[in-house]
Protein backbone atom coordinates (compact mmCIF):
# COMPACT_ATOMS: atom_id res chain seq x y z
CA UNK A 1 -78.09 89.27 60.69
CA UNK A 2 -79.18 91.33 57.96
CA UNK A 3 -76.88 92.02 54.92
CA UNK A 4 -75.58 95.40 53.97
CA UNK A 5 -78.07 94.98 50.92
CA UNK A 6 -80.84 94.08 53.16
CA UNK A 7 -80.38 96.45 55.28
CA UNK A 8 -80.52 99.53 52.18
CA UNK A 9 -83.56 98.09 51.41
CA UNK A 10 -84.74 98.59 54.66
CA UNK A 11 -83.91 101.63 54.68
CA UNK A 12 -85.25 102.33 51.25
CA UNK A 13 -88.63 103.13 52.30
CA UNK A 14 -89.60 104.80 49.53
CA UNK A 15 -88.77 108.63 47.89
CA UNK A 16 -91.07 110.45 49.82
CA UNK A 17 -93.46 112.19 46.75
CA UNK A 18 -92.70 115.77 46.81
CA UNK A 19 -93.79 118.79 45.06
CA UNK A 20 -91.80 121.60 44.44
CA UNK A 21 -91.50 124.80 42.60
CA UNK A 22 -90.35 124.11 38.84
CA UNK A 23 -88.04 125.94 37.15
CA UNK A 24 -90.65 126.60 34.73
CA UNK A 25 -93.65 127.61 34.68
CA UNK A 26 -95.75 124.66 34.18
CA UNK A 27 -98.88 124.83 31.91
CA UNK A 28 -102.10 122.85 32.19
CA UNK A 29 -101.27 119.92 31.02
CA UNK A 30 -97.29 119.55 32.48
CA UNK A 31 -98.92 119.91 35.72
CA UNK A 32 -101.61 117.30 35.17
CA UNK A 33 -99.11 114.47 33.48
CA UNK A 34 -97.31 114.98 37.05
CA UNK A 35 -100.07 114.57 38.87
CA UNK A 36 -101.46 111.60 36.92
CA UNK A 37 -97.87 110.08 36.96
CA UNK A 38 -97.63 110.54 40.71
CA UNK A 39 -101.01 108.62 41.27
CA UNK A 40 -99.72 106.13 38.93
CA UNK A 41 -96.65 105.90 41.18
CA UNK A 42 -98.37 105.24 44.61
CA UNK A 43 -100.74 102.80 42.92
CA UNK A 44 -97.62 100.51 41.42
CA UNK A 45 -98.52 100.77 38.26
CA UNK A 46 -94.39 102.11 37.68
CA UNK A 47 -94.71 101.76 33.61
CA UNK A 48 -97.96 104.00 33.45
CA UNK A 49 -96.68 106.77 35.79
CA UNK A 50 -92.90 106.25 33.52
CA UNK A 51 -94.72 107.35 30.95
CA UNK A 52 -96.50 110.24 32.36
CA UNK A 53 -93.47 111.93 34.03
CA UNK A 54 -91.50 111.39 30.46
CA UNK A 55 -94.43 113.88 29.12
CA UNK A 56 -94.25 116.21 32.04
CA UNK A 57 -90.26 116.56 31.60
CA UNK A 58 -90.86 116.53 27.64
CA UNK A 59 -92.41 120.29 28.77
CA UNK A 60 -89.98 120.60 31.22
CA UNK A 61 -86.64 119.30 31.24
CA UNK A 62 -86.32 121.10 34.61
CA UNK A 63 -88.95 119.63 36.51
CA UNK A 64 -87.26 118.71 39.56
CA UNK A 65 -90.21 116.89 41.70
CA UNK A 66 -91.21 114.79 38.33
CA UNK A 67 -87.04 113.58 38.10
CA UNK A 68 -87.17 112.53 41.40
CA UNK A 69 -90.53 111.00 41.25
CA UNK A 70 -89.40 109.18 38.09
CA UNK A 71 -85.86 107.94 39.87
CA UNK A 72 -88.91 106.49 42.52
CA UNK A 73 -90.32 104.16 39.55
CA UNK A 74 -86.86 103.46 37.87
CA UNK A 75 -85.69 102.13 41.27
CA UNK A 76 -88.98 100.10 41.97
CA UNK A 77 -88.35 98.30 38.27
CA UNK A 78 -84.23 97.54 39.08
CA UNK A 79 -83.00 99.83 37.30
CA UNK A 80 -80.64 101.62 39.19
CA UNK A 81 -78.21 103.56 36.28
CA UNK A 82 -81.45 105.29 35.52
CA UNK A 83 -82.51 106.17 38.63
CA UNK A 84 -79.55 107.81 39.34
CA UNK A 85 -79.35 109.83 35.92
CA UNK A 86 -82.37 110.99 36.91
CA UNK A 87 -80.98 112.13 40.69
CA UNK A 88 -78.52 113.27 39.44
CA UNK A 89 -79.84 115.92 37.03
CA UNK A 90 -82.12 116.76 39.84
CA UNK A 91 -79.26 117.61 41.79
CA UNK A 92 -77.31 119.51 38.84
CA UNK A 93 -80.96 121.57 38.97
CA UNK A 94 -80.89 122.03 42.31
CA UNK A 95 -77.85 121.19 44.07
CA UNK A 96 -79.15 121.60 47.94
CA UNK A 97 -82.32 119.62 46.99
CA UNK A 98 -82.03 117.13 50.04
CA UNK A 99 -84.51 114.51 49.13
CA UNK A 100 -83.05 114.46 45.84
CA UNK A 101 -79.43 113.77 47.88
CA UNK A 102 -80.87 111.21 49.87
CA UNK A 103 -82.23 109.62 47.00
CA UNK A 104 -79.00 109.18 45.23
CA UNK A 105 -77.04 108.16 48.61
CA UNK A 106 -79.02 105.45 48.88
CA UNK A 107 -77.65 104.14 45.67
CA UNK A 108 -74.03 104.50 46.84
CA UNK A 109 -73.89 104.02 50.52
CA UNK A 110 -72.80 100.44 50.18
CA UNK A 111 -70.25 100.51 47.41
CA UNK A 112 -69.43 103.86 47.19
CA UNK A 113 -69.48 105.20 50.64
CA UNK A 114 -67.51 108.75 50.11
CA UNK A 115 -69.69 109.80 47.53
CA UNK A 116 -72.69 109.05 49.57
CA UNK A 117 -71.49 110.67 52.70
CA UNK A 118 -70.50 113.79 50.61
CA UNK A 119 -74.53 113.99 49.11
CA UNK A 120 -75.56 113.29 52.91
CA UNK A 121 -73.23 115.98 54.12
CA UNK A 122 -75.09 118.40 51.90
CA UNK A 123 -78.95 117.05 52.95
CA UNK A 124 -78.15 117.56 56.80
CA UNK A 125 -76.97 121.15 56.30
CA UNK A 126 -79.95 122.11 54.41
CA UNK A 127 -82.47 119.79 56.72
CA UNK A 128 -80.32 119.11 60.27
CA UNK A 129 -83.47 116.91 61.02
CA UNK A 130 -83.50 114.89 58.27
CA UNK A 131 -83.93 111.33 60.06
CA UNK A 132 -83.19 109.18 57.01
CA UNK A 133 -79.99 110.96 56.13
CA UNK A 134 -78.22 111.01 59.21
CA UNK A 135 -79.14 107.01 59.33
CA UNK A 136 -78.05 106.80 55.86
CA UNK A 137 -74.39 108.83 56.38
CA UNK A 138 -74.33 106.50 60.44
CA UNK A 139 -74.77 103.45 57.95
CA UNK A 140 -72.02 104.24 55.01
CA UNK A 141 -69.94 105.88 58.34
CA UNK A 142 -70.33 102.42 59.84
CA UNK A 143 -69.84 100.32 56.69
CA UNK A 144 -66.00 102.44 56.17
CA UNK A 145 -65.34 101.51 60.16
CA UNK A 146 -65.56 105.06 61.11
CA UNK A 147 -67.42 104.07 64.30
CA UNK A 148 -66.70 106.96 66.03
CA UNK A 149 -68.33 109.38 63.39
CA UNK A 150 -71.38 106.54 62.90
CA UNK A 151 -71.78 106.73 66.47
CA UNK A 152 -74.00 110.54 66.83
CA UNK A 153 -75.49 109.96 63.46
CA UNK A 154 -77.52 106.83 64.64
CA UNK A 155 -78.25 108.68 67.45
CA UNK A 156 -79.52 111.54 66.09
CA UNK A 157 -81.58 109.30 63.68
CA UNK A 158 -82.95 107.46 66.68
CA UNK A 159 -83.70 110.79 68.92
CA UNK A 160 -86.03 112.32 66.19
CA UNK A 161 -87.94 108.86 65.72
CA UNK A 162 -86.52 107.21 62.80
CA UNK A 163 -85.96 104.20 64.81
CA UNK A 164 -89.54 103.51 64.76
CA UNK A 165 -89.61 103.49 60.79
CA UNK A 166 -86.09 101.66 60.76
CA UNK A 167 -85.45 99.29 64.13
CA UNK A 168 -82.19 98.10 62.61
CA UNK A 169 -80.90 101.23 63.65
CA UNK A 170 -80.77 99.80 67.25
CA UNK A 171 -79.21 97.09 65.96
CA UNK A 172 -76.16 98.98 64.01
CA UNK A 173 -75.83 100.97 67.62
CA UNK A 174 -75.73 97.61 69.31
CA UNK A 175 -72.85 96.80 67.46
CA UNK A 176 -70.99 99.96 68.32
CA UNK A 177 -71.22 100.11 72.01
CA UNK A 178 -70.22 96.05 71.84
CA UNK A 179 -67.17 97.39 70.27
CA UNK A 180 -66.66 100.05 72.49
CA UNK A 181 -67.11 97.15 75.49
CA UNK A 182 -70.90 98.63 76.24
CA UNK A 183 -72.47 95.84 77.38
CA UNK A 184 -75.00 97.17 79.02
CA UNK A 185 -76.50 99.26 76.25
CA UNK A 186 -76.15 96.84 73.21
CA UNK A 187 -78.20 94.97 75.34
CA UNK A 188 -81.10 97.43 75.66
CA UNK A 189 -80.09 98.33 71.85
CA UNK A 190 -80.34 94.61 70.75
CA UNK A 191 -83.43 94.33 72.91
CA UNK A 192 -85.49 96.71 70.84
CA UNK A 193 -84.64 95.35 67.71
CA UNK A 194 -85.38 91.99 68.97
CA UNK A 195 -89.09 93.07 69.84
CA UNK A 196 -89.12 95.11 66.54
CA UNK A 197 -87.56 91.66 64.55
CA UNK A 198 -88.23 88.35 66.75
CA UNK A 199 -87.59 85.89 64.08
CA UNK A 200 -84.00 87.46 63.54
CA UNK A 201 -81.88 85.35 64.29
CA UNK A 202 -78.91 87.35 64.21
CA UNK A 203 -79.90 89.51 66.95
CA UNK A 204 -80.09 86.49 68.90
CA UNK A 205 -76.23 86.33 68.46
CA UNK A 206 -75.66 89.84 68.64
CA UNK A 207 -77.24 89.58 72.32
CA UNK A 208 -75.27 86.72 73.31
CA UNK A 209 -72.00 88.55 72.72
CA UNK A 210 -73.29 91.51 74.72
CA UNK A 211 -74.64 89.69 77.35
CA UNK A 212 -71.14 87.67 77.58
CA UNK A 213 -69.70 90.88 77.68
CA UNK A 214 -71.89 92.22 80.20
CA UNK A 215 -70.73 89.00 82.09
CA UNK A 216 -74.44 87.32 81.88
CA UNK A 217 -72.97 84.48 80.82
CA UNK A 218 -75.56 81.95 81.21
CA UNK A 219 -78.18 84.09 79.44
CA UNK A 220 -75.59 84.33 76.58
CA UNK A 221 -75.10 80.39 76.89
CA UNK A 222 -79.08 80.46 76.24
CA UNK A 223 -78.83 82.97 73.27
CA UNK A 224 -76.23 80.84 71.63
CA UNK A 225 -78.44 77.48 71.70
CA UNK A 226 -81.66 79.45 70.63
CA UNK A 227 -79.60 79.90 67.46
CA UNK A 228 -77.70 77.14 67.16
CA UNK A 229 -81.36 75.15 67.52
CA UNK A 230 -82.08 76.86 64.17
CA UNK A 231 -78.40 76.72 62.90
CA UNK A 232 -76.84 73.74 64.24
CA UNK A 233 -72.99 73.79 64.07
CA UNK A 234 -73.08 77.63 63.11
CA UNK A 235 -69.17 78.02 63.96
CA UNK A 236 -68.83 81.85 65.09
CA UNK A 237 -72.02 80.99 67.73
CA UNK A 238 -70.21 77.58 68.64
CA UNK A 239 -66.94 79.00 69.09
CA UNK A 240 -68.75 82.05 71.21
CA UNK A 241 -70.74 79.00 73.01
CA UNK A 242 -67.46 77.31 73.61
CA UNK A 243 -65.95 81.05 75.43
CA UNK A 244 -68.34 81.63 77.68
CA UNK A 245 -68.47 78.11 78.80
CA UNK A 246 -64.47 78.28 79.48
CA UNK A 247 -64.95 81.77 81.41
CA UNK A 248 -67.62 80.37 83.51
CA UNK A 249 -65.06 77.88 84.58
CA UNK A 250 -67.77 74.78 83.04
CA UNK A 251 -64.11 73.49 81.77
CA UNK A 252 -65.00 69.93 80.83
CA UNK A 253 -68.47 71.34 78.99
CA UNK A 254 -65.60 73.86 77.05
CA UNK A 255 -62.96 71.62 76.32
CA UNK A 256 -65.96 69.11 75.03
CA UNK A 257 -66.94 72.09 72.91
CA UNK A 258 -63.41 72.97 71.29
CA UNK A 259 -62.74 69.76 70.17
CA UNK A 260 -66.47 69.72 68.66
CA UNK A 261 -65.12 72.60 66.73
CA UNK A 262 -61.80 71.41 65.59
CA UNK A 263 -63.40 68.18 65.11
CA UNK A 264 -66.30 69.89 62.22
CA UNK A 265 -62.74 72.10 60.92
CA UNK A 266 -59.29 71.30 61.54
CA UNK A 267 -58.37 74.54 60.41
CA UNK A 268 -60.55 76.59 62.78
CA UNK A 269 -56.91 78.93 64.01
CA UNK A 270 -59.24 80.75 66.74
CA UNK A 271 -61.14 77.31 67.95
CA UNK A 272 -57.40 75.82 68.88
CA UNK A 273 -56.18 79.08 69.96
CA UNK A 274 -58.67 79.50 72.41
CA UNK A 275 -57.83 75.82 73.20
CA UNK A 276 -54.32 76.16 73.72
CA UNK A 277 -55.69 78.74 76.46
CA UNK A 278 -57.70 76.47 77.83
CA UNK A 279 -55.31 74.09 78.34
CA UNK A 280 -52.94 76.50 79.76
CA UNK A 281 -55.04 76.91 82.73
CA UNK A 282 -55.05 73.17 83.51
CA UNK A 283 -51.22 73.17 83.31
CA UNK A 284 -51.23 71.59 79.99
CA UNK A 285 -48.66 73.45 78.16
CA UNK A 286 -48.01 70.95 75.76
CA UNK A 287 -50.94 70.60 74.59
CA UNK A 288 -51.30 74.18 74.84
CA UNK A 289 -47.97 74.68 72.46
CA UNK A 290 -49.46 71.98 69.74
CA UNK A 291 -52.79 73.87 69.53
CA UNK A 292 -51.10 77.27 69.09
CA UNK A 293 -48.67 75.96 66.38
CA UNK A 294 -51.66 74.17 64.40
CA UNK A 295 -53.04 77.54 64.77
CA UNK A 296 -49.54 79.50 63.15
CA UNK A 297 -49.72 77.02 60.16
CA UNK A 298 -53.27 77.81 59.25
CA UNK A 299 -52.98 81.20 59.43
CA UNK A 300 -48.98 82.07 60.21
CA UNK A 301 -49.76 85.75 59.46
CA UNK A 302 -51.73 86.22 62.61
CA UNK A 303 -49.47 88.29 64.90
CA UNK A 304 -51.61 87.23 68.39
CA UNK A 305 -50.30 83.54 67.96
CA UNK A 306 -47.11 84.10 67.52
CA UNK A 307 -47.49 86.31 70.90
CA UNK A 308 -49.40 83.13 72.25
CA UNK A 309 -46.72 80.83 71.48
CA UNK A 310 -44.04 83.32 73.26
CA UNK A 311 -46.46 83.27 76.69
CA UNK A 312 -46.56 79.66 76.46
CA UNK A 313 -43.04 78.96 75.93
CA UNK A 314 -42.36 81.36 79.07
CA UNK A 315 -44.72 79.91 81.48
CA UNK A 316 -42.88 76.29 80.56
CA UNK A 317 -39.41 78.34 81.06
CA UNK A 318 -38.42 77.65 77.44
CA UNK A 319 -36.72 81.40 77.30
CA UNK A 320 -34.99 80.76 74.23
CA UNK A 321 -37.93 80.19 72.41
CA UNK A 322 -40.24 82.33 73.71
CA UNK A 323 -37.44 85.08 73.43
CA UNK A 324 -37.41 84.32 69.69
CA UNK A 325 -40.90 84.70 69.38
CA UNK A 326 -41.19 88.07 71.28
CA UNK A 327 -38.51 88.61 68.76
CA UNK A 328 -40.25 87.93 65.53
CA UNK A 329 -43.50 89.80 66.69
CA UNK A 330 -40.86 93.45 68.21
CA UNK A 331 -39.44 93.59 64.28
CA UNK A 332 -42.48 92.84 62.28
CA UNK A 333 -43.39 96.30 60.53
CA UNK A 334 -45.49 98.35 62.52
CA UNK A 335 -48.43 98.17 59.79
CA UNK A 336 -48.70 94.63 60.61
CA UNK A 337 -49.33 94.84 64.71
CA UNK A 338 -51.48 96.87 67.02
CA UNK A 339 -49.41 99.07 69.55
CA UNK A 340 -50.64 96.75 72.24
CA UNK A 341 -48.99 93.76 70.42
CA UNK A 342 -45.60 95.58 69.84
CA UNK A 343 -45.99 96.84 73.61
CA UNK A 344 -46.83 93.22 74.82
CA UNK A 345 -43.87 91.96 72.89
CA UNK A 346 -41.22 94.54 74.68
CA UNK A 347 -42.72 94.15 77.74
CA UNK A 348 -42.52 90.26 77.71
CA UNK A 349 -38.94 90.39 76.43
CA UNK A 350 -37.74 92.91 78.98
CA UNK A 351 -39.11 91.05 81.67
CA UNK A 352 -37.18 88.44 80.95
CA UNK A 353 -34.15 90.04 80.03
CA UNK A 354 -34.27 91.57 83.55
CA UNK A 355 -35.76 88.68 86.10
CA UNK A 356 -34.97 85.45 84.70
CA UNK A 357 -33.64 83.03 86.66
CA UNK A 358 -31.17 81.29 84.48
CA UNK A 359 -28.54 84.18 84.26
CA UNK A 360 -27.57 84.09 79.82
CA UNK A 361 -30.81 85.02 79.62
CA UNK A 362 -30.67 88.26 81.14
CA UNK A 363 -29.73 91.72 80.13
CA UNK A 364 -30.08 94.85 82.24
CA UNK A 365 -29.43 97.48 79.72
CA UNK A 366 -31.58 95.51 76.61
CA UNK A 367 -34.48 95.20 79.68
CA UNK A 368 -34.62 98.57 80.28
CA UNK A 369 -34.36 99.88 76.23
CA UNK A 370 -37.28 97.46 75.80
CA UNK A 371 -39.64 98.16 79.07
CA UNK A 372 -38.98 102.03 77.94
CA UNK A 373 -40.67 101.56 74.68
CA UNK A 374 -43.05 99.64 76.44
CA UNK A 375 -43.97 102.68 78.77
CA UNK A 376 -44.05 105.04 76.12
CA UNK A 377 -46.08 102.91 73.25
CA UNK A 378 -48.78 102.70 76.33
CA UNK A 379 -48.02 107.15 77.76
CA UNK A 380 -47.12 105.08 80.82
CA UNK A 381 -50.61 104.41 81.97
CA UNK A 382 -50.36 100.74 82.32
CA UNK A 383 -48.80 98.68 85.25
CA UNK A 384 -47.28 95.43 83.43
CA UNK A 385 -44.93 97.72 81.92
CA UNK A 386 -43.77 100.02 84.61
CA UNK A 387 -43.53 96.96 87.04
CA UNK A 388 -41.54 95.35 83.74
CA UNK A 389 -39.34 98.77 84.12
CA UNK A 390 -38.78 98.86 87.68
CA UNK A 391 -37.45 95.06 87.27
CA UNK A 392 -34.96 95.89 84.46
CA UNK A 393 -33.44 98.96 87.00
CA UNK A 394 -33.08 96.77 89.45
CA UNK A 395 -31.23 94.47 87.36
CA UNK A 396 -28.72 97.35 85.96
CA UNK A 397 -28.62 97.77 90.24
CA UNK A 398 -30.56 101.30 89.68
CA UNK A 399 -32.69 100.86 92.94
CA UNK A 400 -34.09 104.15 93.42
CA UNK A 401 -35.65 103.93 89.69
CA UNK A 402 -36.64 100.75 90.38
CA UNK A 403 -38.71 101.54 93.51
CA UNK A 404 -40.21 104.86 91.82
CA UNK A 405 -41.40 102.60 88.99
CA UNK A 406 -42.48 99.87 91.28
CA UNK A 407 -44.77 102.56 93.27
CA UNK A 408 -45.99 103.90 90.12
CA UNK A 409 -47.13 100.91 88.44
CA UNK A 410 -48.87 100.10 92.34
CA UNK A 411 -51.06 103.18 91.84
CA UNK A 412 -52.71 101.32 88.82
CA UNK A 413 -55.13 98.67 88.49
CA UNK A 414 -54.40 95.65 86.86
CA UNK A 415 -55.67 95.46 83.44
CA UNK A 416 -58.78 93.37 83.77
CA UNK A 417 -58.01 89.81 83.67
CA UNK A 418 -59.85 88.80 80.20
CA UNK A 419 -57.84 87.56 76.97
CA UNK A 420 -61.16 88.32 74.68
CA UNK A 421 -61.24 91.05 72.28
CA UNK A 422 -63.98 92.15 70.24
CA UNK A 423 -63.94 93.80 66.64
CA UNK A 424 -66.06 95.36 64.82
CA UNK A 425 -65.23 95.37 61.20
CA UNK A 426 -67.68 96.10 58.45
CA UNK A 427 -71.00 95.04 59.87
CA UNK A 428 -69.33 92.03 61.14
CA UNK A 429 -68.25 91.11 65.10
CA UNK A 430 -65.53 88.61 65.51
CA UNK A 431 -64.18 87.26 68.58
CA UNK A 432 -60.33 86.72 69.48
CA UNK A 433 -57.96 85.14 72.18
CA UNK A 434 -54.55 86.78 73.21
CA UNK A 435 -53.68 83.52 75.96
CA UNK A 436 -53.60 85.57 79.34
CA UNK A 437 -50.33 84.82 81.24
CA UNK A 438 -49.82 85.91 84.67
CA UNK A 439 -47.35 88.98 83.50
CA UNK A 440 -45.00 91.86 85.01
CA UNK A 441 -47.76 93.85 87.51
CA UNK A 442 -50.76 91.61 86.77
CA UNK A 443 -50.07 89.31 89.82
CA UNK A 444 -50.97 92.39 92.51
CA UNK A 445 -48.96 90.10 95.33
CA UNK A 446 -45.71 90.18 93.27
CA UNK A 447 -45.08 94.25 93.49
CA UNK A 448 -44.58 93.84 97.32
CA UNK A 449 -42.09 91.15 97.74
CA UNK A 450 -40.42 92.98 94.56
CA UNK A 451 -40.48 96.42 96.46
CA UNK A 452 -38.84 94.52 99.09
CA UNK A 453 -36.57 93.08 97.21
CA UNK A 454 -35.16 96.74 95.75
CA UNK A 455 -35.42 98.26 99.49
CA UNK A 456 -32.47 95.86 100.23
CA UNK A 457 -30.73 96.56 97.08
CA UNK A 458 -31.49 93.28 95.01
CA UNK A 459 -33.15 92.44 92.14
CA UNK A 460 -36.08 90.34 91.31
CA UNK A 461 -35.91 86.83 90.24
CA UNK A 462 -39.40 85.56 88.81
CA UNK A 463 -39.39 82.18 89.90
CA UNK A 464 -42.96 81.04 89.21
């Protein structure tokens, strides 16, 4: 996949040569340095037309089309302080000359992505169909993570043809609708750059996450060893390989995989966590519990493991420990934790605060504090926690909450049964597992029996 740097000079298809009005009026000779130094310029010969445009702007300082076409040659020797000077005084000339902000964007839009955006800002209000600046501001947009701003700016670039001139552009808007769980259309994106690039290899990879998250799982098996042909024992491809083999339930061809991984790098934290799920599904908990520890000492920042380790601890009816963990990951400082983590975390805690079935364990009043915040960090839209809060009523014997919440959360559907996120973070796409444990609401046969349950004034005991 093509660098940031690669990708500017991609972009970087050359100042287009312009010729506008001078500040001055230009004499006979001004006029013809220019035009010598601009033939000079498209012939590559970057030292001859140097020297003409240095004559032209001896006669006129102000000569805003020779400044630009003289950044052109700076830039084609490497030498970028000089190029910009020479933007720049363009721009302190005339400050809404667009090509002249494109020019110096280009410089910036890797490094220094505010000031770029800020030149860009000013090109697309004097030329709203400037192609190459709105992909320049999508790129520096997508390069600070504002994906949603990126987003209309490759669009825009796209819809009045600058894909043509620049394909990667399909592949940068790939990479936002796979964060954005698009499927679909990174495909078609990823697709175009593919016919536009079919020696890339890194759109190979970018279409194998799409396609696993379009659920075309054994086309994305057959991206994956395409690459890993070329790039044997790449790890992000094997460990994506290694995924969609455990989804598509090939568990022995998976597990084989995994251990290939851990095998190359001991220290691979998301190769055993997404191990310790695997295991988890075959009943293997403590296997499951030594994979997701290895995985806390290599990287015991990671907030998801320590969530892991709570699941795991819960499903083998080790409360105390997994109530500790839930613990750890509820008092962490916000900064540190997505609100889904914090709301997984009271959520997990409540529910056993209010339906375990060894009775020092539970707490009414604690379950419903915690299944509150639960509700509230997620505007009460999901079902584990309102099933989590009709549990912890019925525990403090408040029946009548407990069967409103119980309804409530049975007018939801189930979040989708998938423990793989994917980011998006500065041109690069990671995968991750949060271990998927059969939770408060996700099991769709356990609201009934607890509705049941509440109708005859008892509470829930989860006995599974």
């Amino acid at each position: 996949m093509p660098t940031p740097r690669a990708c500017r000079s991609l972009l970087a298809v050359g100042f287009l040569l312009v010729i506008l009005a001078p500040t001055r009026a230009d004499d006979a000779g001004t006029a013809e340095e220019r035009r010598l130094g601009r033939a000079s310029l498209l012939g590559k010969n970057y030292d001859e037309a140097i020297n003409h445009f240095n004559k032209a702007l001896a006669s006129n300082p102000d000569d805003v089309a020779a400044l630009i076409d003289r950044a052109e040659c700076w830039s084609s020797k490497g030498d970028e302080n000089r190029a910009v000077g020479d933007l720049t005084r363009a721009i302190e000339v005339e400050p809404k000359n667009a090509k002249a902000r494109v020019g110096r964007a280009e410089f910036w839009v890797e490094r220094e992505g505010d000031r770029a955006i800020a030149d860009l800002d000013v090109a697309i209000e004097v030329d709203p169909k400037n192609a190459k600046a709105h992909a320049l501001r999508g790129y520096a947009r997508f390069g600070r993570d504002d994906l949603d701003l990126a987003s209309p700016d490759f669009d825009e670039a796209i819809r009045l043809g600058y894909g043509s001139e620049m394909p990667e552009l399909f592949l940068f808007r790939g990479m936002l609708r796979l964060s954005r769980n698009d499927g679909a259309g990174a495909i078609r994106d990823v697709d175009t750059a593919i016919r536009a690039n079919p020696d890339e290899l890194g759109l190979l990879l970018l279409r194998g996450f799409a396609r696993f998250l379009d659920k075309q799982d054994e086309q994305a098996i057959g991206d994956c060893d395409r690459y890993l042909e070329a790039r044997p024992g790449d790890p992000q491809t094997s460990l994506l390989r290694a995924v969609i083999l455990q989804r598509a339930k090939r568990t022995a061809e998976a597990k084989q995989a995994f251990d290939a991984i851990i095998e190359q790098n001991p220290d691979d934290a998301e190769a055993l966590n997404f191990r310790a799920s695997l295991a988890l599904t075959k009943g293997g908990c403590a296997q499951a519990i030594a994979d997701v520890e290895r995985a806390i000492v290599s990287k015991p920042d990671e907030v998801r493991y320590m969530l892991n380790r709570g699941g795991i601890e819960l499903v083998n009816h080790n409360y105390d420990r997994a109530l500790a963990d839930f613990a750890r990951v509820v008092n962490l400082d916000p900064s540190r934790l997505t609100v889904a983590q914090r709301a997984n975390a009271l959520a997990f805690q409540a529910w056993i605060w209010a339906t375990c079935p060894e009775g020092r364990f539970r707490s009414g009043s604690k379950a419903v504090e915690s299944a509150r915040q639960a509700c509230e960090l997620t505007d009460w839209k999901l079902a584990s926690p309102l099933t989590t809060l009709s549990a912890a009523y019925a525990e403090v014997g408040n029946f009548d909450q407990a069967i409103h919440f119980a309804r409530e959360a049975a007018k939801l559907a189930p979040k989708e049964d998938s423990p793989i996120e994917f980011k998006v973070v500065r041109f690069k796409i990671s995968i991750s597992c949060c271990i998927s444990i059969s939770g408060p609401g996700e099991d769709r046969q356990v609201l009934p029996e607890m509705l049941g349950l509440y109708q005859k004034r008892r509470p829930y005991r989860d006995l599974r």
